[in-house]
N, C-alpha and C. Protein backbone atom coordinates (compact mmCIF):
# COMPACT_ATOMS: atom_id res chain seq x y z
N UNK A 1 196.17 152.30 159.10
CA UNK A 1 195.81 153.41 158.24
C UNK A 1 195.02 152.87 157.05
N UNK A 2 194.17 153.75 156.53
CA UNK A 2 193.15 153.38 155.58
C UNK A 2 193.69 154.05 154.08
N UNK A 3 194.01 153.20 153.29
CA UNK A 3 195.00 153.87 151.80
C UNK A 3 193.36 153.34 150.87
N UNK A 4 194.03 154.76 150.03
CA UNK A 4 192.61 154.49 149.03
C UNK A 4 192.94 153.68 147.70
N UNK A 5 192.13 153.23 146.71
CA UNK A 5 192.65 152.50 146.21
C UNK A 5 194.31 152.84 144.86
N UNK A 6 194.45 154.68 145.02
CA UNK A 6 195.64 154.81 144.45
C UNK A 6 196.93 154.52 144.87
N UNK A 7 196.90 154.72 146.05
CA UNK A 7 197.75 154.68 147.07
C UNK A 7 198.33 153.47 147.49
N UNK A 8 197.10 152.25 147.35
CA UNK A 8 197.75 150.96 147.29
C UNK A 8 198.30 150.19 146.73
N UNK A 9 197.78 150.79 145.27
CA UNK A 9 198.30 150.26 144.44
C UNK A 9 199.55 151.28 143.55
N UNK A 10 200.07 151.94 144.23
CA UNK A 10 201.16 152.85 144.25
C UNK A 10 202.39 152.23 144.98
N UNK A 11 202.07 151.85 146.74
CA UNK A 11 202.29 151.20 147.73
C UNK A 11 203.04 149.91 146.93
N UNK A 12 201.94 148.72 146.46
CA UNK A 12 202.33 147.67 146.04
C UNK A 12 203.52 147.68 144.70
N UNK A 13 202.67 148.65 143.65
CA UNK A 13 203.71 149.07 142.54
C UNK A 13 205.29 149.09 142.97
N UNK A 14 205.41 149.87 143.87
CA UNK A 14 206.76 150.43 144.08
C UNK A 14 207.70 149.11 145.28
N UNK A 15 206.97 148.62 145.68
CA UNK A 15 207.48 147.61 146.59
C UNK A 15 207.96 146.32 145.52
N UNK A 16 206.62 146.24 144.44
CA UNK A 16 207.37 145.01 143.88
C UNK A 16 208.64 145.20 142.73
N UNK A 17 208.79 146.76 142.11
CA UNK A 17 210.00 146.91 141.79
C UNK A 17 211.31 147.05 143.02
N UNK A 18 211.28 146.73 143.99
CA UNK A 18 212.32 146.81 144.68
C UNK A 18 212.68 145.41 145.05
N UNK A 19 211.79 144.54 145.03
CA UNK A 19 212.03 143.62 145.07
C UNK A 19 212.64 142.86 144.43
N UNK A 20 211.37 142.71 142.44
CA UNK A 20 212.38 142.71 142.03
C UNK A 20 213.90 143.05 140.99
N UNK A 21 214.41 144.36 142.00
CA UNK A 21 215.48 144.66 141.90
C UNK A 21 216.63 143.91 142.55
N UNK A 22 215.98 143.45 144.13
CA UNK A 22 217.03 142.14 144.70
C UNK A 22 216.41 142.60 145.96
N UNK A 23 215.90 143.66 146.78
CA UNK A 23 215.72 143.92 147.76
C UNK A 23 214.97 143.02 148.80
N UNK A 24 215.79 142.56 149.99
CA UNK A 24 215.12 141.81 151.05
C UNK A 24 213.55 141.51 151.11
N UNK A 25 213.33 140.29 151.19
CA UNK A 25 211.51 140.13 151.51
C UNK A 25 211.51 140.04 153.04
N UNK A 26 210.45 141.04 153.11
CA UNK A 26 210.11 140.92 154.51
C UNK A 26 209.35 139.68 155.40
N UNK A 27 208.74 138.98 154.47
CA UNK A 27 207.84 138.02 154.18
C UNK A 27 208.09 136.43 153.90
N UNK A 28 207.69 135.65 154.76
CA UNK A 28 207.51 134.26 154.45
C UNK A 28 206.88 133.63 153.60
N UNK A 29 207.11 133.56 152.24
CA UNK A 29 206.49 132.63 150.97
C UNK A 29 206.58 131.68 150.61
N UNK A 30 205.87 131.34 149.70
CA UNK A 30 206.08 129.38 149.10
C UNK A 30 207.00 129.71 148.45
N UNK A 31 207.79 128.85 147.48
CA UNK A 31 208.65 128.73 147.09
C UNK A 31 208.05 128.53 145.75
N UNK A 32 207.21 128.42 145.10
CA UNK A 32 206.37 128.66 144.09
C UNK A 32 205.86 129.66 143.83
N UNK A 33 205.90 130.90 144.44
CA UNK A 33 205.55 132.78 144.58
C UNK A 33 206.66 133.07 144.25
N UNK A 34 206.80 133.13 142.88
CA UNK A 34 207.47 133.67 141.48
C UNK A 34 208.11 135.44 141.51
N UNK A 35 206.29 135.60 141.21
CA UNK A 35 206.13 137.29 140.63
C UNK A 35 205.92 138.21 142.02
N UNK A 36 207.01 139.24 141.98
CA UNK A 36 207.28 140.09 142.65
C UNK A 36 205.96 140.93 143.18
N UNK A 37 204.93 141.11 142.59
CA UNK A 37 203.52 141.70 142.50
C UNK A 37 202.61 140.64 143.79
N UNK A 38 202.83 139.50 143.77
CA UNK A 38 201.95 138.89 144.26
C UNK A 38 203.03 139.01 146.00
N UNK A 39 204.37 138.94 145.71
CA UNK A 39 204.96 138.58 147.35
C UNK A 39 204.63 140.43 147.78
N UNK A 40 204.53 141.27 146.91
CA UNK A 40 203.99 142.60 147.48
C UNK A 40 203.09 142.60 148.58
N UNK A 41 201.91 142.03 147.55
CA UNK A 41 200.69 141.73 148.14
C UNK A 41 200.39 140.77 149.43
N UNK A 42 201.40 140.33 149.51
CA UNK A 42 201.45 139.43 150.71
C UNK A 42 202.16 140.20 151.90
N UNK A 43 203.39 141.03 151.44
CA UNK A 43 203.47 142.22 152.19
C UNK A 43 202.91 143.08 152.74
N UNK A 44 201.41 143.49 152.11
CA UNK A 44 201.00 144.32 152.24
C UNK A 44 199.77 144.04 153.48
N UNK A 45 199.69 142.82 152.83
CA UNK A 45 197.93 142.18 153.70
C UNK A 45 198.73 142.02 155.05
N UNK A 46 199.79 141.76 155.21
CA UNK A 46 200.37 141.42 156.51
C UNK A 46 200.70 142.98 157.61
N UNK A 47 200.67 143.86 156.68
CA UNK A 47 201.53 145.34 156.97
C UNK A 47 203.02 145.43 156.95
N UNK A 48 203.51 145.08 156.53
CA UNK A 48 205.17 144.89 156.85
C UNK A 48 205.69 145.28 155.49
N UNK A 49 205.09 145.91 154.62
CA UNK A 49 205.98 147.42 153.52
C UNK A 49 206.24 148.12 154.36
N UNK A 50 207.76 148.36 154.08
CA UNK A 50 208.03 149.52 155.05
C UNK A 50 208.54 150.92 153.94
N UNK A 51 206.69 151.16 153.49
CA UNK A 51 207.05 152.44 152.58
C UNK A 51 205.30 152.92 153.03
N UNK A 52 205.80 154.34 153.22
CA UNK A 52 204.84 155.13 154.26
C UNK A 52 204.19 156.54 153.05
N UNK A 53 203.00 156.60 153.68
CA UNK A 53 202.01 157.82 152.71
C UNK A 53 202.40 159.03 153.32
N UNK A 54 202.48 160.31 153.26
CA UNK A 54 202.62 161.83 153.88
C UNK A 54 201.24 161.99 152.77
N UNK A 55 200.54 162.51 154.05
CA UNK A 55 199.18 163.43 153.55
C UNK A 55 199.05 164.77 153.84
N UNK A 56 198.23 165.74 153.32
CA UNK A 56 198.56 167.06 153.63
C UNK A 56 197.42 167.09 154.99
């Protein structure tokens, strides 16, 4: 699916407060990937947020 650029960065926003809140990474990182924003983004490029858009 094609997210525009609010949406992704809505997408990422909300993923990296859950993270970090404590919530599971879906994702294989260095151990030097700190900030919750960037393991998002690594979430994201991969597809594996599992937080979904409803469009009208």
């Amino acid at each position: 699916m094609k997210y525009t650029r609010f949406e992704k960065a809505r997408i990422i926003g909300a993923r990296a407060l859950q993270i970090s809140l404590g919530a599971p990474v879906l994702v294989d990182y260095p151990a030097d990937m700190l900030d919750p924003i960037d393991i998002a983004l690594l979430e994201f490029a991969e597809d594996l947020v599992p937080i979904t858009v409803a469009r009208d």
